[in-house]
C-alpha atoms as a PDB file:
ATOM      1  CA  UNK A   1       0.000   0.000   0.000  1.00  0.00           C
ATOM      2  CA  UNK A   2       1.485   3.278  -1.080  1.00  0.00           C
ATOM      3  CA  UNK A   3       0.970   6.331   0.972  1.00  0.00           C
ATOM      4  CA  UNK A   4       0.036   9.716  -0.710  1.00  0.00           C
ATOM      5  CA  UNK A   5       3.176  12.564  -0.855  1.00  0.00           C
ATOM      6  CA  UNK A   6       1.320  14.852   1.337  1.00  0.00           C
ATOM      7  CA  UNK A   7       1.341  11.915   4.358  1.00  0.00           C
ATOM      8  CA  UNK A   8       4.614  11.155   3.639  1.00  0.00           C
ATOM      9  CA  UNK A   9       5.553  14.877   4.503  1.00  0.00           C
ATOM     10  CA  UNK A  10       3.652  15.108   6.892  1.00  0.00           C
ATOM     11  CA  UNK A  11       5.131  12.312   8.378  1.00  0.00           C
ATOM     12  CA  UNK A  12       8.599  13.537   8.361  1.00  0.00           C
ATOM     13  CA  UNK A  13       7.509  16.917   9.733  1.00  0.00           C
ATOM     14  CA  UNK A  14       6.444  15.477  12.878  1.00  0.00           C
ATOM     15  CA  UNK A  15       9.669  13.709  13.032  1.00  0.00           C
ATOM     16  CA  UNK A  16      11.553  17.059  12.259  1.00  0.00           C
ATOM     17  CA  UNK A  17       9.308  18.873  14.540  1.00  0.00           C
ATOM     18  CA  UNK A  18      10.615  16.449  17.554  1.00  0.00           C
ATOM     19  CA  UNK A  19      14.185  17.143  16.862  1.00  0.00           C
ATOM     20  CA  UNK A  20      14.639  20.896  15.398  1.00  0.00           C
ATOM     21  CA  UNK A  21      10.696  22.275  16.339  1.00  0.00           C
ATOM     22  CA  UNK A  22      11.302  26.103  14.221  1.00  0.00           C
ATOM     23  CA  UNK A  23      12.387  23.964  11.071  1.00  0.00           C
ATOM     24  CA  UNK A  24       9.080  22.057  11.008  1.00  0.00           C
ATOM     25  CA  UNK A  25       6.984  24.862  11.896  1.00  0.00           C
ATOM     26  CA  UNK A  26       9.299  26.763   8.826  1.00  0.00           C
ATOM     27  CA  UNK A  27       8.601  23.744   6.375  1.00  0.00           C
ATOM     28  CA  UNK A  28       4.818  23.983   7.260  1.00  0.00           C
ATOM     29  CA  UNK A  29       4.332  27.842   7.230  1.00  0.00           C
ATOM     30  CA  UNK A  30       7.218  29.331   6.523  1.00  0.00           C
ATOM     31  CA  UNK A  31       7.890  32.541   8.240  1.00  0.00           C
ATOM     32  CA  UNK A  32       5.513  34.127  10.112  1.00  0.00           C
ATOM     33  CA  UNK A  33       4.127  34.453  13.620  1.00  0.00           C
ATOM     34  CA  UNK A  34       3.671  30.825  14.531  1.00  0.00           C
ATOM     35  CA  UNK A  35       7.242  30.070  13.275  1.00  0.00           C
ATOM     36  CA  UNK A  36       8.551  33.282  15.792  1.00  0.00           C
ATOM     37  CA  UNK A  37       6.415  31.949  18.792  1.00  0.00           C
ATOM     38  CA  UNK A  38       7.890  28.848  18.442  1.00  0.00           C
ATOM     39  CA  UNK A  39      11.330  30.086  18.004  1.00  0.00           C
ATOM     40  CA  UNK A  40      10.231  31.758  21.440  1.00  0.00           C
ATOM     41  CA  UNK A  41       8.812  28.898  23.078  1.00  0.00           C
ATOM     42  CA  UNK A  42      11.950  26.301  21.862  1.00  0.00           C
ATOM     43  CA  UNK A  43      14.079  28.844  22.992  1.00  0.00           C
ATOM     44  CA  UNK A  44      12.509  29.350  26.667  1.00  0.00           C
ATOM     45  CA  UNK A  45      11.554  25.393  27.511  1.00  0.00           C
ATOM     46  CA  UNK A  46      11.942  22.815  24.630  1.00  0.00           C
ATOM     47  CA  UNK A  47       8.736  20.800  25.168  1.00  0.00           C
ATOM     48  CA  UNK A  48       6.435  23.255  24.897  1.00  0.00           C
ATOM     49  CA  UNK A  49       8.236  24.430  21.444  1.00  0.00           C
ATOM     50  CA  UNK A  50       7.704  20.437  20.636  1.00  0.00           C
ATOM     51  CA  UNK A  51       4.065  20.792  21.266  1.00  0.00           C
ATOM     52  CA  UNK A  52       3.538  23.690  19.403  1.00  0.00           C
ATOM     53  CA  UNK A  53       5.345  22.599  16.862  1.00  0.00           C
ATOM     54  CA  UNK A  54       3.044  19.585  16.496  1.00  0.00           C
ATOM     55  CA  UNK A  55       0.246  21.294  16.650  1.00  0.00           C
ATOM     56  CA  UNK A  56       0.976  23.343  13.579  1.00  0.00           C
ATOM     57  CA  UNK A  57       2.289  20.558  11.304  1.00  0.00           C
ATOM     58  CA  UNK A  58      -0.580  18.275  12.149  1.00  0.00           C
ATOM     59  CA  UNK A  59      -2.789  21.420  11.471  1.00  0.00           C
ATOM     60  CA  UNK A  60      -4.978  21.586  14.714  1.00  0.00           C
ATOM     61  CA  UNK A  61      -4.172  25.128  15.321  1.00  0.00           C
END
């Protein structure tokens, strides 16, 4: 079973979002406020960066 490109990327996003969250969020939106609060938020305590991170590449927020 083959998986569409767009799951594929989105796949690797969320592993890239686990390791380097600003790249992900970057990849996904490029630059703009989410990618600057989660510079912020990385930056300050590295979970929470995670999280938001996630959040944006699985597009709940």
């Amino acid at each position: 079973m083959r998986q569409s490109n767009s799951s594929v990327s989105t796949v690797v996003k969320v592993i890239i979002a686990i390791f380097l969250p600003p790249l992900a969020v970057f990849l996904h939106d490029g630059i703009g406020s989410s990618f600057w609060i989660n510079i912020l938020l990385t930056l300050l305590f590295f979970v929470p960066g995670v999280i938001h991170a996630l959040l944006v590449v699985t597009d709940t927020i």
